[in-house]
ModelCIF file with pLDDT and N, C-alpha, C, O atoms, coordinates in Angstrom:
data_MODEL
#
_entry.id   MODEL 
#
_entity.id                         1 
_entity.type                       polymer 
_entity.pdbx_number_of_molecules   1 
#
_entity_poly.entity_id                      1 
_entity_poly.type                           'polypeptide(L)' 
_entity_poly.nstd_linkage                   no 
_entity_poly.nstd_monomer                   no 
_entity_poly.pdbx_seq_one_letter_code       
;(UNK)(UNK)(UNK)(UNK)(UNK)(UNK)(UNK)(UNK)(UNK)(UNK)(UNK)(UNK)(UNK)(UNK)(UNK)(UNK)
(UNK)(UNK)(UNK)(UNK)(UNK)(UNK)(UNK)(UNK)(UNK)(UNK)(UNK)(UNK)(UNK)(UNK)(UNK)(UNK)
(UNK)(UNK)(UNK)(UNK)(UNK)(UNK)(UNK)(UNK)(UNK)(UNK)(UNK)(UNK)(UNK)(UNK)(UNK)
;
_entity_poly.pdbx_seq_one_letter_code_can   XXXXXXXXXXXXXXXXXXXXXXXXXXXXXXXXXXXXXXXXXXXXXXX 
_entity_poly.pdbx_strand_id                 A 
#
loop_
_entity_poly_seq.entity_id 
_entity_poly_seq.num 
_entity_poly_seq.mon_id 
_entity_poly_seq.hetero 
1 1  UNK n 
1 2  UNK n 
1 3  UNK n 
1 4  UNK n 
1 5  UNK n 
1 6  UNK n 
1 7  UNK n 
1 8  UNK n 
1 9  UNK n 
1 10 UNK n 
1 11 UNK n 
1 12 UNK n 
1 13 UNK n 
1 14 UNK n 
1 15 UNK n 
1 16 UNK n 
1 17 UNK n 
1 18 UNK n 
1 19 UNK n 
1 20 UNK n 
1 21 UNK n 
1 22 UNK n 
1 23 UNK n 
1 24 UNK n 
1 25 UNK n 
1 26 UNK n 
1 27 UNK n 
1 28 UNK n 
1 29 UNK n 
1 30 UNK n 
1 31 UNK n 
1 32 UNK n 
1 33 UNK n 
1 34 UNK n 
1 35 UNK n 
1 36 UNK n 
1 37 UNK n 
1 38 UNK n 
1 39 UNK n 
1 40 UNK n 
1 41 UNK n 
1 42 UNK n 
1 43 UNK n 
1 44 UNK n 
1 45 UNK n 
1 46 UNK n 
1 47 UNK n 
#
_struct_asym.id          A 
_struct_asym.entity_id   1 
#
loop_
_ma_qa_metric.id 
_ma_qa_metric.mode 
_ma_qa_metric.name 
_ma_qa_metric.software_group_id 
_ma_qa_metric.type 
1 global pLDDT . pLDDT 
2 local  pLDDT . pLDDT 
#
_ma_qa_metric_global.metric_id      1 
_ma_qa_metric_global.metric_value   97.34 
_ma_qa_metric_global.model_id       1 
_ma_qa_metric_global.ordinal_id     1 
#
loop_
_ma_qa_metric_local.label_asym_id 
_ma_qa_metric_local.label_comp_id 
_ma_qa_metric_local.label_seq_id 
_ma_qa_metric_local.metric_id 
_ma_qa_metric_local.metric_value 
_ma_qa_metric_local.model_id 
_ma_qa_metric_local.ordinal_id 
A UNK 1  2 98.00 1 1  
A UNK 2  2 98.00 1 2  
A UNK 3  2 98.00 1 3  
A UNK 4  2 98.00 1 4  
A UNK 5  2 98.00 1 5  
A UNK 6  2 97.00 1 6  
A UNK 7  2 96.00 1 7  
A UNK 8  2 97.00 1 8  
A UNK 9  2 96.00 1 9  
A UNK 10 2 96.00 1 10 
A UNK 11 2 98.00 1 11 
A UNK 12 2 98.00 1 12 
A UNK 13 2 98.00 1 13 
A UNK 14 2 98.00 1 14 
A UNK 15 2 98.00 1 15 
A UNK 16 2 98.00 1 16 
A UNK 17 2 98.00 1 17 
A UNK 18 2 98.00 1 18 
A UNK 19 2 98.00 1 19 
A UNK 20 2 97.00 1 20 
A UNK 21 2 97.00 1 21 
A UNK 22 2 98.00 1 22 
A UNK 23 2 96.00 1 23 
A UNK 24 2 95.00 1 24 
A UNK 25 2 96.00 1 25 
A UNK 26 2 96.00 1 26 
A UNK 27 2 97.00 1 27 
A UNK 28 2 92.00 1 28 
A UNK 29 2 96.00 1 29 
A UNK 30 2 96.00 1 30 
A UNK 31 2 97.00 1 31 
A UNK 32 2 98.00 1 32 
A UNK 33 2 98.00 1 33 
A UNK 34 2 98.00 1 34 
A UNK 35 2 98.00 1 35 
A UNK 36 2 98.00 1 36 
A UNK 37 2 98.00 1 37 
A UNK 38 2 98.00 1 38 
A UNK 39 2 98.00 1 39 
A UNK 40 2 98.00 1 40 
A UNK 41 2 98.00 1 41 
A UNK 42 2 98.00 1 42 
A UNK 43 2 98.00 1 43 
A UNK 44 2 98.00 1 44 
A UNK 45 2 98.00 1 45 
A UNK 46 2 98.00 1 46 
A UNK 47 2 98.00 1 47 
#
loop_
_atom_site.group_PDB 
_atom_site.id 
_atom_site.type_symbol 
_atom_site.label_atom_id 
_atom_site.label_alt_id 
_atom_site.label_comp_id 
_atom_site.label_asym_id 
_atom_site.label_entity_id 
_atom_site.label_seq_id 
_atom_site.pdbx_PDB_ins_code 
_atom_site.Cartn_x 
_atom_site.Cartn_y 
_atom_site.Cartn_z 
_atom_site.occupancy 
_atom_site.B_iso_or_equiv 
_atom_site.pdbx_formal_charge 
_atom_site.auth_seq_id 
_atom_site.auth_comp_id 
_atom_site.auth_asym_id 
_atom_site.auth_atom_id 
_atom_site.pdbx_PDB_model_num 
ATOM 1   N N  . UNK A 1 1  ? 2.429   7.973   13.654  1.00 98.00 ? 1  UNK A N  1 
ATOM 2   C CA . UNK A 1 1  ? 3.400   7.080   14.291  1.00 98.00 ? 1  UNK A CA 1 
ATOM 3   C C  . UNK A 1 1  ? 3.735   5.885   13.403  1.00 98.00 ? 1  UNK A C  1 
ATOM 4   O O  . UNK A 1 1  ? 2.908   5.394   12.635  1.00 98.00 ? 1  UNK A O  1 
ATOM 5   N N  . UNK A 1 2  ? 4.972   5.442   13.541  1.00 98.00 ? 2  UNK A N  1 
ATOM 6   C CA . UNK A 1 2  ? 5.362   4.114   12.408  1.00 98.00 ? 2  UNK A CA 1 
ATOM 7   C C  . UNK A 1 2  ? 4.742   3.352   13.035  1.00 98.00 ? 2  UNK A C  1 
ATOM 8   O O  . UNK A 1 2  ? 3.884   2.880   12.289  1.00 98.00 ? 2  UNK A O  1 
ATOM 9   N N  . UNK A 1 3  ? 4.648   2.783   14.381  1.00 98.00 ? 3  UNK A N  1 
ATOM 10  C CA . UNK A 1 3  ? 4.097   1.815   14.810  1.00 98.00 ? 3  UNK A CA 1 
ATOM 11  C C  . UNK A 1 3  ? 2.273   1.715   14.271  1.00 98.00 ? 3  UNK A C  1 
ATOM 12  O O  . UNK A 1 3  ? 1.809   0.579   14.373  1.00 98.00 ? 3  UNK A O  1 
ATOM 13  N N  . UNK A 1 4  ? 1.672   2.385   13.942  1.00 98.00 ? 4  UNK A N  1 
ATOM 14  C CA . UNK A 1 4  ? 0.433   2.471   13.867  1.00 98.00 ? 4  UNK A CA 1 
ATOM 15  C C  . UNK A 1 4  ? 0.065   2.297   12.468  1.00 98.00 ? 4  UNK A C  1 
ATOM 16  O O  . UNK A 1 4  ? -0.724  2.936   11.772  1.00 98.00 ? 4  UNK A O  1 
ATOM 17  N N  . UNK A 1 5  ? 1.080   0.924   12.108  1.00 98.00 ? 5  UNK A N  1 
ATOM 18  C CA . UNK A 1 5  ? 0.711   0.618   10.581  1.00 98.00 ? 5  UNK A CA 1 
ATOM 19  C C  . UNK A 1 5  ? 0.106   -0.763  10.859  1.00 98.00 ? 5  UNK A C  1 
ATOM 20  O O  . UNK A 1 5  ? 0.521   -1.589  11.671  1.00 98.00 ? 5  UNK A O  1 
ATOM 21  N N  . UNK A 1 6  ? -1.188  -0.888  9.853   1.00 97.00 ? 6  UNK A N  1 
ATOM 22  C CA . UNK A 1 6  ? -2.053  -1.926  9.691   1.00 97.00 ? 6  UNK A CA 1 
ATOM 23  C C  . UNK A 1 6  ? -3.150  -1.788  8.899   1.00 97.00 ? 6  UNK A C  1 
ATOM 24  O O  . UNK A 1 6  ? -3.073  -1.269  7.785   1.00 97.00 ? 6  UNK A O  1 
ATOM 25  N N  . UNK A 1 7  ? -4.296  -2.254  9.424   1.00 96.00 ? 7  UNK A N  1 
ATOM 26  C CA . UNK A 1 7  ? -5.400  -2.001  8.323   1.00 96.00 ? 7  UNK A CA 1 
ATOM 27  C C  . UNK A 1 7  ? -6.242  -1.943  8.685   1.00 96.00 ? 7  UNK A C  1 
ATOM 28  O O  . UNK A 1 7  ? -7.124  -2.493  8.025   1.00 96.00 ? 7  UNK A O  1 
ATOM 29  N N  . UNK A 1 8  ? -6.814  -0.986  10.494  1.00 97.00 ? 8  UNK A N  1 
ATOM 30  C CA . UNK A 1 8  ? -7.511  -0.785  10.942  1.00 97.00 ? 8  UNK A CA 1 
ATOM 31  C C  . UNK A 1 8  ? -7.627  0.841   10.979  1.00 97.00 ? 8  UNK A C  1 
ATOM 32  O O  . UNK A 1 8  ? -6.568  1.457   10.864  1.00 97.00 ? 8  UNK A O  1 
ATOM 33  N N  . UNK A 1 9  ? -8.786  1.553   11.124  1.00 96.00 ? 9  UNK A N  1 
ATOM 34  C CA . UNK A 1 9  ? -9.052  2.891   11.180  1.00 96.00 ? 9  UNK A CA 1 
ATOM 35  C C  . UNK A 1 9  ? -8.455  3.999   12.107  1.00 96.00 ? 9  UNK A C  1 
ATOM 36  O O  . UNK A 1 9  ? -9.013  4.381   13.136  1.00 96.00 ? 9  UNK A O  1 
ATOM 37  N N  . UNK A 1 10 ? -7.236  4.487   11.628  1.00 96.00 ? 10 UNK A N  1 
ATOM 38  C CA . UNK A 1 10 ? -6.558  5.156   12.271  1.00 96.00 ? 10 UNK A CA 1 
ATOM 39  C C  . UNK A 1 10 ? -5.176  4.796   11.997  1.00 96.00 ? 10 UNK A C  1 
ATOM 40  O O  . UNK A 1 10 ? -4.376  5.638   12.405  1.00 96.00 ? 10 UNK A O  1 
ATOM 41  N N  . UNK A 1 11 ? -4.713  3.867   11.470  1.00 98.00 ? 11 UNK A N  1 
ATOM 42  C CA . UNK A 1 11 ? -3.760  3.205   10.664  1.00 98.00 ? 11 UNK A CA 1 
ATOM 43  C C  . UNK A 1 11 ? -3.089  3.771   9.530   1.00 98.00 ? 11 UNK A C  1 
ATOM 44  O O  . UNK A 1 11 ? -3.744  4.519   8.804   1.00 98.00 ? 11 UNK A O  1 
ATOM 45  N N  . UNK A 1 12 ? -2.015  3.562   9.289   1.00 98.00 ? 12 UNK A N  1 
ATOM 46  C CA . UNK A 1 12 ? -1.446  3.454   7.836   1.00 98.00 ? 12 UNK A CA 1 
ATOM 47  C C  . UNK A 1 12 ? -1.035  2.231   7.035   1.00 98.00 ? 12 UNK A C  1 
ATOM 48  O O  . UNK A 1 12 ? -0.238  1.351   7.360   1.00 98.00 ? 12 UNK A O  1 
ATOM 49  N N  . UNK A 1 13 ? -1.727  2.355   5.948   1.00 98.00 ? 13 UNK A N  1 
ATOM 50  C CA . UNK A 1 13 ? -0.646  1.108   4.898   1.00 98.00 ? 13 UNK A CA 1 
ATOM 51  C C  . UNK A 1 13 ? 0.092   1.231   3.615   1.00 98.00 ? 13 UNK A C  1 
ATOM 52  O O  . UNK A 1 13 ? 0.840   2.158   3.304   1.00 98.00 ? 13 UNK A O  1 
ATOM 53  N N  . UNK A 1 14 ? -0.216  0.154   2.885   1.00 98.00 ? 14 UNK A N  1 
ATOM 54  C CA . UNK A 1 14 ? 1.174   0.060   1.552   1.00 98.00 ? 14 UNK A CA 1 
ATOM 55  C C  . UNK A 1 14 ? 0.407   0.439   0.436   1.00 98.00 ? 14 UNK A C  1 
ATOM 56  O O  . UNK A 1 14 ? -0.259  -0.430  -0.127  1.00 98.00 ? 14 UNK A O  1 
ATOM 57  N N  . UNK A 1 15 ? 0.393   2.018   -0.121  1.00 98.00 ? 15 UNK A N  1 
ATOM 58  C CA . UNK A 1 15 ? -0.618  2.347   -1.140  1.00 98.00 ? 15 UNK A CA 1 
ATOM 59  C C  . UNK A 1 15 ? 0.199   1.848   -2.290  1.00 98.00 ? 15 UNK A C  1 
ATOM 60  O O  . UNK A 1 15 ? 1.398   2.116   -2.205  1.00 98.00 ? 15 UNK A O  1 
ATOM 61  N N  . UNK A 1 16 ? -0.154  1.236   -3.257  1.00 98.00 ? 16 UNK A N  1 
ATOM 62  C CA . UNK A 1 16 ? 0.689   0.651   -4.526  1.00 98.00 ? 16 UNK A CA 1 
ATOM 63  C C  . UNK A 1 16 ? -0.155  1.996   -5.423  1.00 98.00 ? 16 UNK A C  1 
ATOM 64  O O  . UNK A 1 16 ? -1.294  2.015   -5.890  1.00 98.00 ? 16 UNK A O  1 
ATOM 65  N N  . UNK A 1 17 ? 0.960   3.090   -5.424  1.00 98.00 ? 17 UNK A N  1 
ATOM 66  C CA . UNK A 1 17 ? 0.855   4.124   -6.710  1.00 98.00 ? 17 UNK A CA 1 
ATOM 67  C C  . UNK A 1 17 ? -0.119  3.810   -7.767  1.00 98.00 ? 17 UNK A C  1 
ATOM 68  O O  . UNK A 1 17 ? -1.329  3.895   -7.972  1.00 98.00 ? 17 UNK A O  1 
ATOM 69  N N  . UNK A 1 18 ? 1.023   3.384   -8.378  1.00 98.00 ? 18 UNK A N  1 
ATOM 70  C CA . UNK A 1 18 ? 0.281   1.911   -9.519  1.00 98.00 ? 18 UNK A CA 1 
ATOM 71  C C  . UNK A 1 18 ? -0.494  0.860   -8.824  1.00 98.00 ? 18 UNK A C  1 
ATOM 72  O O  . UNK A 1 18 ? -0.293  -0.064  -8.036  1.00 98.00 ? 18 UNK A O  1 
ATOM 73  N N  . UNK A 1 19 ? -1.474  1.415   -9.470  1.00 98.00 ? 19 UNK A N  1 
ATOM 74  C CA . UNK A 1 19 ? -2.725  0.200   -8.696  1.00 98.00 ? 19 UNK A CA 1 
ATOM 75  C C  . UNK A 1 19 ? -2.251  -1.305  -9.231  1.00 98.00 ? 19 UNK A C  1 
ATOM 76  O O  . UNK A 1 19 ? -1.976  -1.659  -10.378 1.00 98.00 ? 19 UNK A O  1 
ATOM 77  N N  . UNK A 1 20 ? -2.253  -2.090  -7.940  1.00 97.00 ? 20 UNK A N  1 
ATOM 78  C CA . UNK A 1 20 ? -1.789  -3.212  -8.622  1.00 97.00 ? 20 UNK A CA 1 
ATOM 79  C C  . UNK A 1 20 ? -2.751  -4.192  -9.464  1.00 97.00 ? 20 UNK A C  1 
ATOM 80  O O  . UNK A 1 20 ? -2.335  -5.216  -10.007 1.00 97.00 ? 20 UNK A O  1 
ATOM 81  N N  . UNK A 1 21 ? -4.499  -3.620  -9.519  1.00 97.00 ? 21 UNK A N  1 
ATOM 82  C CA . UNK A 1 21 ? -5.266  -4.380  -10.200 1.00 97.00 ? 21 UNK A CA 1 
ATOM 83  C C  . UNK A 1 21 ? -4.659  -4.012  -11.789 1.00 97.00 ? 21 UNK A C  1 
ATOM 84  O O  . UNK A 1 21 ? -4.980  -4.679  -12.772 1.00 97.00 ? 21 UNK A O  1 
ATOM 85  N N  . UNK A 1 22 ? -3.587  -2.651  -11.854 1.00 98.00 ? 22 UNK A N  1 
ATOM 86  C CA . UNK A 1 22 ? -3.369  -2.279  -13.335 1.00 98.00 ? 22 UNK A CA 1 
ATOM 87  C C  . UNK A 1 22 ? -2.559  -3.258  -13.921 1.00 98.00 ? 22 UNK A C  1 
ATOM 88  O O  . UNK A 1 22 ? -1.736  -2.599  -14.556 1.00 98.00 ? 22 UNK A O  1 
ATOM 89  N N  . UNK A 1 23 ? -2.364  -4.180  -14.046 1.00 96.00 ? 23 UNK A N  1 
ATOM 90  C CA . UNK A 1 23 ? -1.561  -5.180  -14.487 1.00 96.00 ? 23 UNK A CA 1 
ATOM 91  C C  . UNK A 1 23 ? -1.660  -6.355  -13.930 1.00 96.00 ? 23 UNK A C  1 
ATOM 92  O O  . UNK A 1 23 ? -0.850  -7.247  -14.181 1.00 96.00 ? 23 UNK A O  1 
ATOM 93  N N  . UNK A 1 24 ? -2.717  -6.514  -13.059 1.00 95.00 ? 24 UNK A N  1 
ATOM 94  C CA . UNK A 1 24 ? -2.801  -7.690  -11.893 1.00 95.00 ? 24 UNK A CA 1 
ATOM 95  C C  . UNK A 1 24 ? -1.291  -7.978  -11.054 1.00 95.00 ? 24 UNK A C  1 
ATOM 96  O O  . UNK A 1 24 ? -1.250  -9.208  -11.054 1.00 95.00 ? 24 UNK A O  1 
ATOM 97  N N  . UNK A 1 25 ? -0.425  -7.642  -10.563 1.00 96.00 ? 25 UNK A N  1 
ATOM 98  C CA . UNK A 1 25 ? 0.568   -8.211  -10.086 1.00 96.00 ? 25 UNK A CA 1 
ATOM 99  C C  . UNK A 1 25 ? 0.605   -8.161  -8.829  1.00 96.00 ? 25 UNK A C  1 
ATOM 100 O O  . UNK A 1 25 ? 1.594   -8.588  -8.234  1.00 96.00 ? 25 UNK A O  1 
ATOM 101 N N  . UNK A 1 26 ? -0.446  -7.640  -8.178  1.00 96.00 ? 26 UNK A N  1 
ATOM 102 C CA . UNK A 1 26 ? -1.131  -8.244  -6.594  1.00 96.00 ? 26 UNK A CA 1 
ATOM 103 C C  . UNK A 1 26 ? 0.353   -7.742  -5.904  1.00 96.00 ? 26 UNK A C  1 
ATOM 104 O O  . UNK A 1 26 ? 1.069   -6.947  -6.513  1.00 96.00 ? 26 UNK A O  1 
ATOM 105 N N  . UNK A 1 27 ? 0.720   -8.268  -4.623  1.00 97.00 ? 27 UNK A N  1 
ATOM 106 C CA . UNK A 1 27 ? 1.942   -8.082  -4.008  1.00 97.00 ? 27 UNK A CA 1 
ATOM 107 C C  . UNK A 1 27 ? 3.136   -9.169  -3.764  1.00 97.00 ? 27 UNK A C  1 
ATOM 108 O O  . UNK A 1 27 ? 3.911   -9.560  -2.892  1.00 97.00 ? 27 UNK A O  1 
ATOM 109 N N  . UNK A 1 28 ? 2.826   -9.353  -4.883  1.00 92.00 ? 28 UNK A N  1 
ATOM 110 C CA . UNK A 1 28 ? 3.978   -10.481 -5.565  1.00 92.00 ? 28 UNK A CA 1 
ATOM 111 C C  . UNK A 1 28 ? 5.293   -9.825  -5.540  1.00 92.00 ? 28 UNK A C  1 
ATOM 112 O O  . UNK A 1 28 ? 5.350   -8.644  -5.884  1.00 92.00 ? 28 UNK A O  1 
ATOM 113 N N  . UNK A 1 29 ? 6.370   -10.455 -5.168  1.00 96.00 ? 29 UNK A N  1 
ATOM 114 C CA . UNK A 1 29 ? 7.700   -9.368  -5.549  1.00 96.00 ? 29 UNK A CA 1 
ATOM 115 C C  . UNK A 1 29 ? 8.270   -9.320  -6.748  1.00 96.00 ? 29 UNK A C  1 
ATOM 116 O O  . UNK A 1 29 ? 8.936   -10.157 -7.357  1.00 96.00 ? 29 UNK A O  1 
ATOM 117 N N  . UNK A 1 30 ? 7.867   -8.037  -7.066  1.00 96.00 ? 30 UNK A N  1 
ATOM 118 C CA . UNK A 1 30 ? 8.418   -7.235  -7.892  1.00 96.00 ? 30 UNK A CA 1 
ATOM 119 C C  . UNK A 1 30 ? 7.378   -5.906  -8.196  1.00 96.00 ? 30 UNK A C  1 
ATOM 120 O O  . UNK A 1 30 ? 7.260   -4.959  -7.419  1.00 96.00 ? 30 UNK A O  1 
ATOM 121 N N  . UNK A 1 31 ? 6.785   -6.018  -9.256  1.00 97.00 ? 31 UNK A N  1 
ATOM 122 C CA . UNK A 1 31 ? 6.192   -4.582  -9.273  1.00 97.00 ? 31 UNK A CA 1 
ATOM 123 C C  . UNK A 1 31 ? 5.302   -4.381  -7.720  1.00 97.00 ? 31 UNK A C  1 
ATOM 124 O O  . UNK A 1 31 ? 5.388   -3.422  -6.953  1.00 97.00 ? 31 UNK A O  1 
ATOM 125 N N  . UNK A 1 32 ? 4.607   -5.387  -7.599  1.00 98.00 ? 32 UNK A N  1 
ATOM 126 C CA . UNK A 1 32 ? 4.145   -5.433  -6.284  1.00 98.00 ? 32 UNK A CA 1 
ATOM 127 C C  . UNK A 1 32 ? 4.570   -4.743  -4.713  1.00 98.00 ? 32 UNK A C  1 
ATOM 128 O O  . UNK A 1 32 ? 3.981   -4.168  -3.798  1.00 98.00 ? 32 UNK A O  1 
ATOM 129 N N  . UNK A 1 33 ? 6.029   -5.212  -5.048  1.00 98.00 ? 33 UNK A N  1 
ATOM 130 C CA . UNK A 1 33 ? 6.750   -4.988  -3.511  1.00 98.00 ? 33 UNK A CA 1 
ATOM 131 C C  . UNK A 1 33 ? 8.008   -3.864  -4.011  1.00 98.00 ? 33 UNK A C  1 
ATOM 132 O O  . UNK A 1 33 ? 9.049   -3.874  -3.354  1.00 98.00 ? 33 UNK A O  1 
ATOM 133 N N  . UNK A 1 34 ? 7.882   -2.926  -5.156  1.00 98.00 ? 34 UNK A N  1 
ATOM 134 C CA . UNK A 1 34 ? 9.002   -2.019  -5.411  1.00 98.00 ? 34 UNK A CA 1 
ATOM 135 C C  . UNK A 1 34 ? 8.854   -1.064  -4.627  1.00 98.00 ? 34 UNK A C  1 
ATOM 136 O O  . UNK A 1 34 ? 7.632   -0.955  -4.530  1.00 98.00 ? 34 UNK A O  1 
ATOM 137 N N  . UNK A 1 35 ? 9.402   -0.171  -3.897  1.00 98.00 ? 35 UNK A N  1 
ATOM 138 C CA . UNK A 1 35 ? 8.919   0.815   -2.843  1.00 98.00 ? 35 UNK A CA 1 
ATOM 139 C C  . UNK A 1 35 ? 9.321   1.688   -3.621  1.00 98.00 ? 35 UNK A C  1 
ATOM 140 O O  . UNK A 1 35 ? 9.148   2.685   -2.919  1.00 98.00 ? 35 UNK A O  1 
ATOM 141 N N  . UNK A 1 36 ? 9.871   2.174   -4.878  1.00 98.00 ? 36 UNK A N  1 
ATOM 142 C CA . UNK A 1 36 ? 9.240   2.988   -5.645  1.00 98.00 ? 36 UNK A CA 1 
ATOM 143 C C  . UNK A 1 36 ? 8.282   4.058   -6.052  1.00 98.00 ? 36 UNK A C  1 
ATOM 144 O O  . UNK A 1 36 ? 8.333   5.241   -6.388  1.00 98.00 ? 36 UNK A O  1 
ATOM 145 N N  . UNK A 1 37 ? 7.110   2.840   -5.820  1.00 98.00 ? 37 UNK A N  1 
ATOM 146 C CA . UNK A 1 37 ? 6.044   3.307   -5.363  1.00 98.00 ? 37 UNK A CA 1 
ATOM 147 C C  . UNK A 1 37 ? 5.098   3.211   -4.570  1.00 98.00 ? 37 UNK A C  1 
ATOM 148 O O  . UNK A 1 37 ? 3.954   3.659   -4.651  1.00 98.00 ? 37 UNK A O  1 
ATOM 149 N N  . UNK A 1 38 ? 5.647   2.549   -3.707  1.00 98.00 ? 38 UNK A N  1 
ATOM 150 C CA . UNK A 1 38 ? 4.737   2.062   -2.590  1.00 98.00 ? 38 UNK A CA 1 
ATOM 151 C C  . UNK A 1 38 ? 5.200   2.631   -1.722  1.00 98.00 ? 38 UNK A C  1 
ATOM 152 O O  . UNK A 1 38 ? 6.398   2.629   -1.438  1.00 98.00 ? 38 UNK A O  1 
ATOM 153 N N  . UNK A 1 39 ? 4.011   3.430   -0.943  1.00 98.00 ? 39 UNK A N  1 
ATOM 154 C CA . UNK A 1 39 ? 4.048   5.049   0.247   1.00 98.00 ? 39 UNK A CA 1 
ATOM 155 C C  . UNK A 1 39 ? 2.954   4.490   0.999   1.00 98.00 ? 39 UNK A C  1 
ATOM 156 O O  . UNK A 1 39 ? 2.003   3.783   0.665   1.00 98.00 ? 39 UNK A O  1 
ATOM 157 N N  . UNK A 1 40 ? 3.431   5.126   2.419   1.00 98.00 ? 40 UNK A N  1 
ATOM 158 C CA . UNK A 1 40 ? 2.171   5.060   3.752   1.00 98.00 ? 40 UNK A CA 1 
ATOM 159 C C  . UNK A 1 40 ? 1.385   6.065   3.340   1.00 98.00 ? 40 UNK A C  1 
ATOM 160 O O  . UNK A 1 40 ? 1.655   7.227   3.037   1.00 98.00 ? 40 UNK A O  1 
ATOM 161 N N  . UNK A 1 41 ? -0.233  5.102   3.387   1.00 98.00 ? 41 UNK A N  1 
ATOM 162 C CA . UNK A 1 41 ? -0.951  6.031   3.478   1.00 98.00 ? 41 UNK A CA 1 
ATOM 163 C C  . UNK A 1 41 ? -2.010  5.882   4.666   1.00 98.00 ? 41 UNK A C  1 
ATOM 164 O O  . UNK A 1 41 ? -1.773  5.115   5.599   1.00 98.00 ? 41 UNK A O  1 
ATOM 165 N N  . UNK A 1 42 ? -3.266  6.687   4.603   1.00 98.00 ? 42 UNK A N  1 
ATOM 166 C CA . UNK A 1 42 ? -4.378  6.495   5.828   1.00 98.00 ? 42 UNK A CA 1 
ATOM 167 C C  . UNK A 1 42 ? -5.022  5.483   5.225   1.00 98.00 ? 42 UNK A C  1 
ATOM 168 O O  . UNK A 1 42 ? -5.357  5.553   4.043   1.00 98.00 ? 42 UNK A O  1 
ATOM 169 N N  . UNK A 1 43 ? -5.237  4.529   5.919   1.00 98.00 ? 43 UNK A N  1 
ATOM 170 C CA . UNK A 1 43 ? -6.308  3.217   5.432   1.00 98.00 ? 43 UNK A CA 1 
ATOM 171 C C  . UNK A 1 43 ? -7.392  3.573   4.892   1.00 98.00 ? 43 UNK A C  1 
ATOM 172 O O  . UNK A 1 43 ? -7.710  2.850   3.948   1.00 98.00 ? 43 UNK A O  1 
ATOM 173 N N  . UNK A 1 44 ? -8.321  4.683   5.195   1.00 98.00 ? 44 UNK A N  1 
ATOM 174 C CA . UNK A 1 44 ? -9.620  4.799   4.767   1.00 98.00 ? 44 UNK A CA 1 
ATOM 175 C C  . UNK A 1 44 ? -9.270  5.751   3.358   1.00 98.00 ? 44 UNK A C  1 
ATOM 176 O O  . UNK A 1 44 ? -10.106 5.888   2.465   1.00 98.00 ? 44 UNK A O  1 
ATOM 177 N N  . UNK A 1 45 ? -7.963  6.352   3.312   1.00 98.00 ? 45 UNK A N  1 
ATOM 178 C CA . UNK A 1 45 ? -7.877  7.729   2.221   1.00 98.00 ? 45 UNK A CA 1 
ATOM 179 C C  . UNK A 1 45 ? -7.191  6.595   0.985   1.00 98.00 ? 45 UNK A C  1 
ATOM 180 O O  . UNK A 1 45 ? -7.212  6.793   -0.230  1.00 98.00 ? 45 UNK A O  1 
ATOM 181 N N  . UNK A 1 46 ? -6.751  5.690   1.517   1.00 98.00 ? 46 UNK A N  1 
ATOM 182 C CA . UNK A 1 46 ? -6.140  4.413   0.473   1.00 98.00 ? 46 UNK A CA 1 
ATOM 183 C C  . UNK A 1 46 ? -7.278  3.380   -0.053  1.00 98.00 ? 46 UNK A C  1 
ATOM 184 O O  . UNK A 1 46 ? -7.067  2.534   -0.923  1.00 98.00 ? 46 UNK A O  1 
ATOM 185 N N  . UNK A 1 47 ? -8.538  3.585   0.623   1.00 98.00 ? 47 UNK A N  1 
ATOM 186 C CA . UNK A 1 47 ? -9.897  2.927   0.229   1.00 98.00 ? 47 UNK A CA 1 
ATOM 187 C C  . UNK A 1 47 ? -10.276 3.691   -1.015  1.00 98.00 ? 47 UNK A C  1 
ATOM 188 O O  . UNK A 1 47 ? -11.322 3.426   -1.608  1.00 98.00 ? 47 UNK A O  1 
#
């Protein structure tokens, strides 16, 4: 469900493809916030 986005178990969130520790750019806008590559995933499978 879309509604069942967050960051509790059973949830989805904002997997950054590109890990954003790979360049440090955290979720700053730009590489951070490009949806590009940023896809829903399961909170615990995005751990």
């Amino acid at each position: 469900s879309k509604s069942l986005n967050g960051g509790d178990t059973g949830d989805w969130n904002r997997e950054h493809v590109w890990a954003k520790s790979h360049g440090d750019f955290g979720t700053s806008t730009g590489p951070g916030t490009d949806i590009h590559h940023l896809r829903p995933t399961d909170v615990k499978v995005n751990s």
